[in-house]
Protein backbone atom coordinates (compact mmCIF):
# COMPACT_ATOMS: atom_id res chain seq x y z
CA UNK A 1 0.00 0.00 0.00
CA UNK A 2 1.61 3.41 -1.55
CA UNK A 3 0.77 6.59 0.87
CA UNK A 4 -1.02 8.13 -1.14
CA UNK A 5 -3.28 5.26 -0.67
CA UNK A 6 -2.88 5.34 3.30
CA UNK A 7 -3.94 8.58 3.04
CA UNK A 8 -7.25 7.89 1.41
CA UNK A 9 -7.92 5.18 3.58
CA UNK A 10 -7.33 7.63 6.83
CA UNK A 11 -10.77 9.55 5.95
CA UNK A 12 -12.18 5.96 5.87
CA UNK A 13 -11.76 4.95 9.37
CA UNK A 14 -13.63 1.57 8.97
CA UNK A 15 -11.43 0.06 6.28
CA UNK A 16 -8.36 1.44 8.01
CA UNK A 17 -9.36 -0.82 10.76
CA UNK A 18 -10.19 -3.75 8.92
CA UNK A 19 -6.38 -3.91 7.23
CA UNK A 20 -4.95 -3.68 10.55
CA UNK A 21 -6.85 -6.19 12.01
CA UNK A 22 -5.94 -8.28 9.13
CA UNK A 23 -2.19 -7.61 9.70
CA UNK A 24 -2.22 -8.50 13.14
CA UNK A 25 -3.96 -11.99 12.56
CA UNK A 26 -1.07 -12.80 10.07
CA UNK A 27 1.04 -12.14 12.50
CA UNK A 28 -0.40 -14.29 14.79
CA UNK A 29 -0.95 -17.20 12.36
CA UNK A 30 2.95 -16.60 11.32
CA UNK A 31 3.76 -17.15 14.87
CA UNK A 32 1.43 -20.15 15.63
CA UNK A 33 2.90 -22.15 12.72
CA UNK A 34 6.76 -21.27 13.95
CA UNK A 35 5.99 -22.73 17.37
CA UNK A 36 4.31 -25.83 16.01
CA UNK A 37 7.49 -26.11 13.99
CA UNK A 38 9.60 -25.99 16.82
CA UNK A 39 7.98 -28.30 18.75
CA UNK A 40 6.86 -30.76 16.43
CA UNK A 41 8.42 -34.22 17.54
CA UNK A 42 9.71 -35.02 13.95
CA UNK A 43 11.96 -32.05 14.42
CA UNK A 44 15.73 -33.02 15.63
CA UNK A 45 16.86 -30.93 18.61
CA UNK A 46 20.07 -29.26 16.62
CA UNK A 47 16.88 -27.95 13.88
CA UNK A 48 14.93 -26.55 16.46
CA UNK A 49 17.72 -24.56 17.71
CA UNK A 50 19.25 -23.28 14.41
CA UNK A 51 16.03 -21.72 14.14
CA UNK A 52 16.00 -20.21 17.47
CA UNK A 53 17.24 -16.70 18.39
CA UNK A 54 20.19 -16.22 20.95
CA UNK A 55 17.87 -15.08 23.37
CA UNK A 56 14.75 -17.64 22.67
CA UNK A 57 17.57 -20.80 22.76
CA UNK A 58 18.97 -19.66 26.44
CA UNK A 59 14.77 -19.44 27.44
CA UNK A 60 14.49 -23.23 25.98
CA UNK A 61 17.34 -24.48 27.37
CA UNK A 62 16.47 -22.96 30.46
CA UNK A 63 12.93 -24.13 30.66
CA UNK A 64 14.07 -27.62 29.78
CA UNK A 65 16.46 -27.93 32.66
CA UNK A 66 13.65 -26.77 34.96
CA UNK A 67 11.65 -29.36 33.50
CA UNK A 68 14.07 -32.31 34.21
CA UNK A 69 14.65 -31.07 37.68
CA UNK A 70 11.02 -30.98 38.28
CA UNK A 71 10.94 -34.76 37.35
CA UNK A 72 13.77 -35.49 39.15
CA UNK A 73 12.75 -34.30 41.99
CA UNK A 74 9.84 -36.93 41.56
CA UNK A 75 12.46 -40.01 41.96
CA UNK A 76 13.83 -40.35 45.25
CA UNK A 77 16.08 -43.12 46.57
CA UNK A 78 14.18 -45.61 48.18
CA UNK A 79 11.01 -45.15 46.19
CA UNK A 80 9.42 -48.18 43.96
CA UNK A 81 8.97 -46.97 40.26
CA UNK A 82 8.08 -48.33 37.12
CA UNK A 83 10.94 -48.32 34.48
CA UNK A 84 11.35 -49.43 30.99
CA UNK A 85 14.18 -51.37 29.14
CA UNK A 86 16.21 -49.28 26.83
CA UNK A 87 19.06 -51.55 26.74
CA UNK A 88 20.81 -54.30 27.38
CA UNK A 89 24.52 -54.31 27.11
CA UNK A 90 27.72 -54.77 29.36
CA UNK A 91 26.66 -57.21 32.03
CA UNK A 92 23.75 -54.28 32.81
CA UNK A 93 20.28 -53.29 31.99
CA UNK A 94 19.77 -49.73 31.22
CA UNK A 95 16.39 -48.75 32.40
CA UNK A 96 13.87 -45.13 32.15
CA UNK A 97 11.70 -44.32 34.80
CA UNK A 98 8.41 -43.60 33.44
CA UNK A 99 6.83 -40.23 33.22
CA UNK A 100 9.77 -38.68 34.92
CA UNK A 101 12.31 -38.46 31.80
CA UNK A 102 15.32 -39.62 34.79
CA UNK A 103 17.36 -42.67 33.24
CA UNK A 104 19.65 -45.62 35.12
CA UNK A 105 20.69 -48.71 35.57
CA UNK A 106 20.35 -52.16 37.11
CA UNK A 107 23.67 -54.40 37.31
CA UNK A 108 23.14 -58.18 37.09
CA UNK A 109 23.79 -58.47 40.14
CA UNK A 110 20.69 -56.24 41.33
CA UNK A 111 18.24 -57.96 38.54
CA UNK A 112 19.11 -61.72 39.44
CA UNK A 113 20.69 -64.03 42.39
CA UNK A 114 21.56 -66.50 39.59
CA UNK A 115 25.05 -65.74 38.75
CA UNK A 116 25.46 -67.66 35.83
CA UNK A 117 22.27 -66.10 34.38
CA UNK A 118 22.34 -64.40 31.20
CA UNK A 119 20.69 -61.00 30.83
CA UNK A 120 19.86 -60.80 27.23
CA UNK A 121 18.16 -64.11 28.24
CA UNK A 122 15.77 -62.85 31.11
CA UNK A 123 14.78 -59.26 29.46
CA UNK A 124 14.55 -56.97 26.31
CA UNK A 125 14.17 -53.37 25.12
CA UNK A 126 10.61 -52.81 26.15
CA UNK A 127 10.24 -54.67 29.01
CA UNK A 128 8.30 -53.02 32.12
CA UNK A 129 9.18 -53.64 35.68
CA UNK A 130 9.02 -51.99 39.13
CA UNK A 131 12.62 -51.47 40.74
CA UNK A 132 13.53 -50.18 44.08
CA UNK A 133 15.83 -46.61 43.86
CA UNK A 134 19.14 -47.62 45.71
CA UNK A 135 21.43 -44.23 44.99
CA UNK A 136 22.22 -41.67 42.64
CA UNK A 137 24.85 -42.39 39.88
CA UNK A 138 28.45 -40.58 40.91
CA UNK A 139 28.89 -38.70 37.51
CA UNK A 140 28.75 -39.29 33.35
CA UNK A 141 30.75 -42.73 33.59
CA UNK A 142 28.05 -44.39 35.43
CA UNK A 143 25.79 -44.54 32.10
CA UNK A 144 23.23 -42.91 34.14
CA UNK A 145 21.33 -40.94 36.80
CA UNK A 146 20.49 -43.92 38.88
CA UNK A 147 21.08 -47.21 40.42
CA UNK A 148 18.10 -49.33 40.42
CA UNK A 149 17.83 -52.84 41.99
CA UNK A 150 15.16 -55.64 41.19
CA UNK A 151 16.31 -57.80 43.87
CA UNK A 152 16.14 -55.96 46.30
CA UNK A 153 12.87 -54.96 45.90
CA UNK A 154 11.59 -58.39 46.14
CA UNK A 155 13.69 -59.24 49.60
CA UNK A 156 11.70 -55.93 50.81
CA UNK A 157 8.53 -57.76 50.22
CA UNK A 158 9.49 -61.14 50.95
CA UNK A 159 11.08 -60.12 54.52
CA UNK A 160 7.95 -58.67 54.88
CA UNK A 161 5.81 -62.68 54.28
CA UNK A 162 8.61 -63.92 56.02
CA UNK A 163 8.27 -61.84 59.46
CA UNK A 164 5.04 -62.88 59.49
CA UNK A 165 5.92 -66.58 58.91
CA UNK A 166 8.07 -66.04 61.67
CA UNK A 167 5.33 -64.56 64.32
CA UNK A 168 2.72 -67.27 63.40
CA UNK A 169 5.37 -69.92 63.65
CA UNK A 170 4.85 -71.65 60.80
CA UNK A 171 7.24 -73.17 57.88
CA UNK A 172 8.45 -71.97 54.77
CA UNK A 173 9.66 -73.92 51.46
CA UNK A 174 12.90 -72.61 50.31
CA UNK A 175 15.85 -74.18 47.34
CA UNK A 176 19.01 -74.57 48.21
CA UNK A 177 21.15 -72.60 45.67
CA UNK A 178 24.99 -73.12 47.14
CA UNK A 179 26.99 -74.32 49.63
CA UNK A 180 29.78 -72.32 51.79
CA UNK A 181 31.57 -72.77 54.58
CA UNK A 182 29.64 -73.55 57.39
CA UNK A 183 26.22 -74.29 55.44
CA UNK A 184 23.89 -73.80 52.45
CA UNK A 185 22.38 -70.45 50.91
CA UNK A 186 18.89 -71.17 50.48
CA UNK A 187 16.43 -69.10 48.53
CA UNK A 188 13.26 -68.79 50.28
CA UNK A 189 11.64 -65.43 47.94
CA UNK A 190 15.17 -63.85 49.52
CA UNK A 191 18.31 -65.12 50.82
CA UNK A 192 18.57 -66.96 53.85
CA UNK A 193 21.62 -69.14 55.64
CA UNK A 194 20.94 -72.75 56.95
CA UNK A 195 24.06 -73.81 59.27
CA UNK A 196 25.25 -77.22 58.77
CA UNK A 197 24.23 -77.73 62.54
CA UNK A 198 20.67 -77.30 61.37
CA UNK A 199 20.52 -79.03 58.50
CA UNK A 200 20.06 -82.49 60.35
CA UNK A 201 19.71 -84.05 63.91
CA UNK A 202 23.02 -85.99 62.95
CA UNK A 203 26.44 -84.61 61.75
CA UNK A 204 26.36 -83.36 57.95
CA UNK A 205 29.63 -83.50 56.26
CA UNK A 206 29.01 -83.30 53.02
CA UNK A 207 26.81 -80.16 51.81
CA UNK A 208 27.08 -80.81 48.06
CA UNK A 209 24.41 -83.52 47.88
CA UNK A 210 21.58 -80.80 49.27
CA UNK A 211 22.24 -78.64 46.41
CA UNK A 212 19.14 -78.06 44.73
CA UNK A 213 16.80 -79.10 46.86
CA UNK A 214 13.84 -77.95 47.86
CA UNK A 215 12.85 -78.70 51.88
CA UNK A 216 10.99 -76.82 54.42
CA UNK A 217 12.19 -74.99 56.92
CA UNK A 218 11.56 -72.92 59.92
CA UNK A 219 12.61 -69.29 60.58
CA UNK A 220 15.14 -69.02 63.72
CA UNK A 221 16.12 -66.08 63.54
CA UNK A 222 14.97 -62.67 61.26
CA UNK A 223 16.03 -58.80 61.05
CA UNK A 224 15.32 -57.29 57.01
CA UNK A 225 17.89 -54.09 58.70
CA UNK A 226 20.67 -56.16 58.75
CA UNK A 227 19.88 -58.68 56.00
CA UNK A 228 19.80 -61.20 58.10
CA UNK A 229 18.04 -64.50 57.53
CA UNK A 230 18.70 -67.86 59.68
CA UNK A 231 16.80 -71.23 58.67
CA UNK A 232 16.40 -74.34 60.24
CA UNK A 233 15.54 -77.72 59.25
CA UNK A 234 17.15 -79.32 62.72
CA UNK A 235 13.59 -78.14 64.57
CA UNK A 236 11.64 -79.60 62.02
CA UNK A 237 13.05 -83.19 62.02
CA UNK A 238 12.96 -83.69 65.77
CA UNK A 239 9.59 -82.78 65.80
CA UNK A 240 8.58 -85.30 62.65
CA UNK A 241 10.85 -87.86 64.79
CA UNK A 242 8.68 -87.64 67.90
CA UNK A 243 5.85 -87.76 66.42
CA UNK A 244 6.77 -90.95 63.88
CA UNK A 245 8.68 -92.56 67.19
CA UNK A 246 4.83 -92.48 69.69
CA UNK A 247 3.27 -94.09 66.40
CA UNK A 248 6.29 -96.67 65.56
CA UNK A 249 6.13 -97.55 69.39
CA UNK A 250 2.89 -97.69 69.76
CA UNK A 251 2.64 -100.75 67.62
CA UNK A 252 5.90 -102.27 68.50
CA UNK A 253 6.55 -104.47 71.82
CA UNK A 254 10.03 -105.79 73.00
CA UNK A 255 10.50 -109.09 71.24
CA UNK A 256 8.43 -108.45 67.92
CA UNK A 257 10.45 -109.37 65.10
CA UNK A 258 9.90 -107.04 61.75
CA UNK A 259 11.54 -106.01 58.46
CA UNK A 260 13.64 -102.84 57.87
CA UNK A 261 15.82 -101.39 55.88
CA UNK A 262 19.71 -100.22 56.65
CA UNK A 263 19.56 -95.90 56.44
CA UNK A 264 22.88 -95.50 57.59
CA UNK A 265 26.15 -97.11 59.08
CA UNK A 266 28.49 -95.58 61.86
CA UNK A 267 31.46 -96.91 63.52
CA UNK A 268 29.59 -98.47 66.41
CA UNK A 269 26.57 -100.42 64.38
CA UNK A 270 23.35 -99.87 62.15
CA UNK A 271 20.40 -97.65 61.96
CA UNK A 272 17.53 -99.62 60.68
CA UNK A 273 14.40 -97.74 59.36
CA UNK A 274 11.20 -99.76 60.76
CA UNK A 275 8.27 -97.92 59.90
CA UNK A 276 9.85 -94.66 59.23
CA UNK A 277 11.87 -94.07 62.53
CA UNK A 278 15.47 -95.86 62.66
CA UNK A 279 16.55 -98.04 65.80
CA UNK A 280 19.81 -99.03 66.17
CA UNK A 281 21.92 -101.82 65.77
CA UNK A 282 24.63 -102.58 67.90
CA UNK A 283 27.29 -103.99 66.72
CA UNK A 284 27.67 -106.64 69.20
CA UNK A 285 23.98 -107.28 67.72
CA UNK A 286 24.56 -107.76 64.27
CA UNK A 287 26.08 -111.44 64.35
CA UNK A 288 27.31 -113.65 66.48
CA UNK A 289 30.55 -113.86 65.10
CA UNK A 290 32.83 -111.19 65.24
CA UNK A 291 32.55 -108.06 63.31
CA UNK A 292 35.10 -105.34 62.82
CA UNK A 293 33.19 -102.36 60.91
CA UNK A 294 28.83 -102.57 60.48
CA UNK A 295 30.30 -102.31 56.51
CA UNK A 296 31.58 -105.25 56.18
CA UNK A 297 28.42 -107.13 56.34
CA UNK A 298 25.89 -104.57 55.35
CA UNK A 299 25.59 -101.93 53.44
CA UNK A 300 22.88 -98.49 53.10
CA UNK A 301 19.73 -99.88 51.54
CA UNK A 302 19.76 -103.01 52.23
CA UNK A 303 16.53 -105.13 53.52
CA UNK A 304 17.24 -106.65 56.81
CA UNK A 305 15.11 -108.98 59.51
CA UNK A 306 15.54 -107.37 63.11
CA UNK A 307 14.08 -108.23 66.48
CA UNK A 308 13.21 -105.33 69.13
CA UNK A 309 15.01 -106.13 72.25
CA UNK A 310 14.28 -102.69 73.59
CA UNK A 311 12.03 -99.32 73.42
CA UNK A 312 13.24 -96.02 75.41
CA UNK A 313 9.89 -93.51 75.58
CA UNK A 314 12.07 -91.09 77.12
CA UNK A 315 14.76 -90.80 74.85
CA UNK A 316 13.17 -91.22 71.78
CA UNK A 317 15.36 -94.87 70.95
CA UNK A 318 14.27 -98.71 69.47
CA UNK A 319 16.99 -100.82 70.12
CA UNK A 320 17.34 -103.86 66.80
CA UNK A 321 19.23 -107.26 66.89
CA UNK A 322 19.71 -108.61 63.79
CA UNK A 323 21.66 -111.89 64.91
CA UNK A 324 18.66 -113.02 67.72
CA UNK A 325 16.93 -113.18 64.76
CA UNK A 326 18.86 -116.04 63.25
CA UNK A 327 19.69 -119.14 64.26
CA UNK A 328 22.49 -119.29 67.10
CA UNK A 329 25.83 -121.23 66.65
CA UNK A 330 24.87 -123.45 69.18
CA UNK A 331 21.46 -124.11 68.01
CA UNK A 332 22.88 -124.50 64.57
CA UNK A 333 25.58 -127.49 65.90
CA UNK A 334 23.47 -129.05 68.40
CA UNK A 335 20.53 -129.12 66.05
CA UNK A 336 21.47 -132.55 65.27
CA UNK A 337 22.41 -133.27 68.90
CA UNK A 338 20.23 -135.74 70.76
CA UNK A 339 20.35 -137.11 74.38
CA UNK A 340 21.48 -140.72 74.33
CA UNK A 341 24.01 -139.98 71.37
CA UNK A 342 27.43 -141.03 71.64
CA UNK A 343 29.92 -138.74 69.72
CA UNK A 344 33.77 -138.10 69.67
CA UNK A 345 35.30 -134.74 70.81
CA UNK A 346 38.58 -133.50 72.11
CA UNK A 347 39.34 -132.20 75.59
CA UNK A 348 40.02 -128.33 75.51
CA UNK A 349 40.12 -127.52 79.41
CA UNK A 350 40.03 -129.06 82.84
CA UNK A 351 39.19 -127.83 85.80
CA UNK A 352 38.73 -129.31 89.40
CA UNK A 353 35.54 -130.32 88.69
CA UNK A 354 35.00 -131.81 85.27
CA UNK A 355 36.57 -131.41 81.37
CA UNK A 356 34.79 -129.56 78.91
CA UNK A 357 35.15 -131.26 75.55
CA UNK A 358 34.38 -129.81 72.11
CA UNK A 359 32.02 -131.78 70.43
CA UNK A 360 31.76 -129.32 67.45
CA UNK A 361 33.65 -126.30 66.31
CA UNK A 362 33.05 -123.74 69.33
CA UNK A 363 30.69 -125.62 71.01
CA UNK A 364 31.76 -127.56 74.28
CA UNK A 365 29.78 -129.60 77.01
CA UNK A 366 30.61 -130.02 80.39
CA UNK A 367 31.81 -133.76 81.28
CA UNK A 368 31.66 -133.52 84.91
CA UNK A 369 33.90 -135.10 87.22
CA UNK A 370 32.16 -137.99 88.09
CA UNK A 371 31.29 -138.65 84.97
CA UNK A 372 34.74 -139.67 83.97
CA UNK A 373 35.50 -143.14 84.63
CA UNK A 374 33.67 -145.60 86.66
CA UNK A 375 36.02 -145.55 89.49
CA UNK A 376 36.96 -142.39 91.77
CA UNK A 377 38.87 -139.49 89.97
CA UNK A 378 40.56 -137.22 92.52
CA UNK A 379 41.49 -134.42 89.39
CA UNK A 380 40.45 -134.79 85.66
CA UNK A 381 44.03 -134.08 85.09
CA UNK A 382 44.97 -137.28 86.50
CA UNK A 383 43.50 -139.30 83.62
CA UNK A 384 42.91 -137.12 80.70
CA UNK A 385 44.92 -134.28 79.08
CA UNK A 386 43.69 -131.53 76.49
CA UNK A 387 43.72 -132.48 73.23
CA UNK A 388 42.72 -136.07 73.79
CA UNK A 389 39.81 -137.50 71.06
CA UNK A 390 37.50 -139.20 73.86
CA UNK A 391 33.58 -140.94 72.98
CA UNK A 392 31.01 -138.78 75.26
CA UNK A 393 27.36 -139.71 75.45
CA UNK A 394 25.13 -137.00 75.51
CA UNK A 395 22.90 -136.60 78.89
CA UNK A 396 21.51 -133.62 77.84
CA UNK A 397 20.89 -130.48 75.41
CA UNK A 398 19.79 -126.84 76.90
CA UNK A 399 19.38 -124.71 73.98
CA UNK A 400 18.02 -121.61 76.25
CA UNK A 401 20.75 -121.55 78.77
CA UNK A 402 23.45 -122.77 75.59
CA UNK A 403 24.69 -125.63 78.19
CA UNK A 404 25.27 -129.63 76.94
CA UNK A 405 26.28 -131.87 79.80
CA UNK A 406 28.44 -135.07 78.58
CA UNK A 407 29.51 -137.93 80.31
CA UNK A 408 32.87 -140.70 79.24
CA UNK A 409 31.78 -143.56 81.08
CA UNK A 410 28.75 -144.00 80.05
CA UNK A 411 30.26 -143.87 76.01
CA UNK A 412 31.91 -146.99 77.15
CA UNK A 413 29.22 -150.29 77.02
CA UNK A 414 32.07 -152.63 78.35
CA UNK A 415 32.79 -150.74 81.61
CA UNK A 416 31.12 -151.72 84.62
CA UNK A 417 28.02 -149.86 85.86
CA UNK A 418 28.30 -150.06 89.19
CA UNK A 419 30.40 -146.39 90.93
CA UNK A 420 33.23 -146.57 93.17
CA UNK A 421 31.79 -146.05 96.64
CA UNK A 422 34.76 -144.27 97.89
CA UNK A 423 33.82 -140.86 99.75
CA UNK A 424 33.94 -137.82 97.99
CA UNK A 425 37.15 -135.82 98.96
CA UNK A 426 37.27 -131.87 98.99
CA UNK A 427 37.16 -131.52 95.16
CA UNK A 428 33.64 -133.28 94.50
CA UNK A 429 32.28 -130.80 97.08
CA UNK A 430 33.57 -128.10 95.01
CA UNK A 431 31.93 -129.25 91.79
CA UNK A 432 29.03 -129.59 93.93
CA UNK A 433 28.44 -126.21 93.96
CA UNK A 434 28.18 -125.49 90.64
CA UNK A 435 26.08 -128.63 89.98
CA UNK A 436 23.74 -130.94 91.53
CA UNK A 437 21.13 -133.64 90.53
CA UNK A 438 19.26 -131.60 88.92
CA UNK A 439 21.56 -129.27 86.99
CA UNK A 440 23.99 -130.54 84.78
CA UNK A 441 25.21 -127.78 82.99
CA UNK A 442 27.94 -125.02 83.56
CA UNK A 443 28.63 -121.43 82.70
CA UNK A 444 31.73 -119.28 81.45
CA UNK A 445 32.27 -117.68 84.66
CA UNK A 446 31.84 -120.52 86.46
CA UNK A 447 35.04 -121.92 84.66
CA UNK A 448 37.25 -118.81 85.48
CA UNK A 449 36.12 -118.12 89.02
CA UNK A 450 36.98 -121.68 89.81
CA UNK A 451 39.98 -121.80 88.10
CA UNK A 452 40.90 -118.15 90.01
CA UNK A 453 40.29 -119.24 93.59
CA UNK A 454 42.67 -122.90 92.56
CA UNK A 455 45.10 -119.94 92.57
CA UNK A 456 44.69 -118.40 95.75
């Protein structure tokens, strides 16, 4: 517009009006579609400042810091927040809280208790999650503004179960996941440490077999400031005992003989398991012959017969015999041993009151002293010696109290059968006292005790 023309316009005051209003809304428009420009999200950051003023990029730059403080300000260590995977690179996960425009990480460690785990495995770019805030980063070559941690979120919540588990008393299931000196890590939604004193109510010397399992346990001790987390599985199997010994013994009574099976071997016998609670076998009860070590003659697993030859209510304890369930040495050479029978043994010892002859291997009966010859016998020694073959005839077998009385005269048909009626000196009074009309039979002790006092 010329002027002149301004000047013809001035004595029309409406049009004069109407072209400035019309200016000004250009303006406007003009600005409108700069801003949307600017802030269109298609538009790189270095192209929205190039077409920035001096003085408008210093107010954006300005305005933008103020904004990121602001949302800063909104993350706080120790609060829960939701992030997102941006990455996953170096042994870490880089993370973005959302809505708050603040960025971090999460080391493996922090994500997973599994150290052999593989990251790239267990997340992705994408991936949402809440994480617990543990600090801020200390400058540009921590990759970020934060440390997050995943596992540490989830001990806050599972300490918080677990306390509660620990008021009411009550068990929790937990997988062992290592072994270190002194006991096994178990993961029960947290870490917790299970001594090797508490792992059994026996000794435990080898952890590695536990690894891996699963078992319940109870709580013993608990404090989520200190991290601290002590299990027990001790507690538990004492109680389980008690309870599985008053229904065992219940249906058990001394003498009952039962199957079993071998759980364990120690120095000093065999644990038998008899209905789910182990008695022990001594090792002085596990055969009649002589045994050095329990594992030379059995071995873990194995089906055995025992006989109960003793329940303790008080302490809990079944004492087993696995020999007094078989046939006895003596039964198993006399078996064929009837009175009347005339057999050949040799003389092993004599004392001032008979000869004890073995009449099969280990096994010897008592010939007493008048039942040597048909005439008087001051001392056995007088007319036999050990290691003589003499015929015996058998008078008698006691299986119960493991005693066979013998006599050499009467193995001999041709000698007379009428006694020497000489008195009885000193030495048949003697044997008199360990055996009279009725008894016939002889013990260990008597043997040495007689044999002692010759002595004094």
């Amino acid at each position: 517009m010329s002027f002149d023309d301004f000047l013809k316009l001035e004595g029309n005051q409406s049009e004069f009006d109407r072209r400035v209003q019309k200016a000004v809304n250009t303006a406007v428009t003009n600005a409108q579609t700069k801003w949307k420009t600017l802030t269109d999200d298609k538009v790189s950051e270095a192209e929205k400042l190039a077409q920035m003023t001096n003085e408008e990029k210093a107010n954006y730059r300005a305005k933008k810091a103020e904004d990121a403080l602001k949302e800063m300000q909104g993350v706080e260590v120790g609060n829960i927040v939701n992030v997102e995977v941006l990455s996953v690179e170096d042994g870490q996960i880089a993370v973005g809280v959302e809505n708050a425009g603040v960025e971090g990480v999460i080391t493996k460690r922090e994500f997973t208790n599994d150290r052999n785990a593989d990251l790239n495995q267990l997340v992705k770019p994408g991936d949402k999650f809440e994480a617990l805030v543990l600090r801020r980063a200390g400058g540009d070559k921590e990759n970020g503004e934060f440390f997050f941690s995943v596992t540490r979120l989830k001990e806050r919540e599972a300490y918080k179960e677990l306390e509660k588990v620990f008021e009411e008393g009550k068990t929790v299931e937990g997988t062992v996941t290592g072994a270190v000196r002194g006991g096994l890590l178990v993961d029960v939604g947290t870490r917790g440490f299970l001594p090797a004193s508490l792992i059994s109510n026996r000794y435990v010397s080898d952890l590695k077999p536990y690894i891996g399992k699963k078992m319940n346990l109870k709580i013993t001790e608990i404090d989520p400031n200190k991290n601290r987390l002590i299990l027990s599985r001790k507690d538990l199997i004492e109680k389980e005992r008690e309870e599985a010994f008053e229904n065992v013994a219940s249906q058990l009574v001394v003498g009952d003989t039962v199957e079993g099976k071998v759980s364990r071997l120690t120095g000093f016998g065999a644990f038998v398991d008899v209905g789910g609670v182990d008695g022990l076998v001594h090792i002085s009860e596990i055969s009649y012959k002589h045994v050095d070590k329990p594992s030379d003659v059995l071995k873990a697993g194995q089906d055995v017969k025992v006989k109960v030859i003793g329940i303790d209510d008080d302490r809990h304890r079944i004492s087993l015999s696995i020999k007094q369930t078989l046939p006895s040495p003596f039964e198993e050479a006399t078996e064929g041993l009837h009175e009347g029978d005339i057999i050949e043994g040799e003389v092993k010892t004599l004392t001032s009151f008979g000869a004890f002859i073995e009449v099969a291997d280990g096994i010897q009966g008592l010939v007493h002293v008048s039942e040597i010859a048909n005439k008087h016998v001051d001392k056995p020694s007088d007319v036999l010696k050990v290691g003589q073959t003499v015929k015996v005839k058998v008078l008698s077998v006691d299986p119960s109290d493991r005693r066979i009385s013998l006599s050499i005269k009467q193995a001999d048909p041709n000698a007379a059968k009428s006694e020497n009626s000489r008195p009885r000196r000193r030495q048949d009074s003697v044997a008199d006292k360990y055996m009279n009309d009725n008894d016939n039979g002889f013990a260990l002790g008597d043997i040495i005790g007689d044999q002692l006092k010759d002595k004094d």
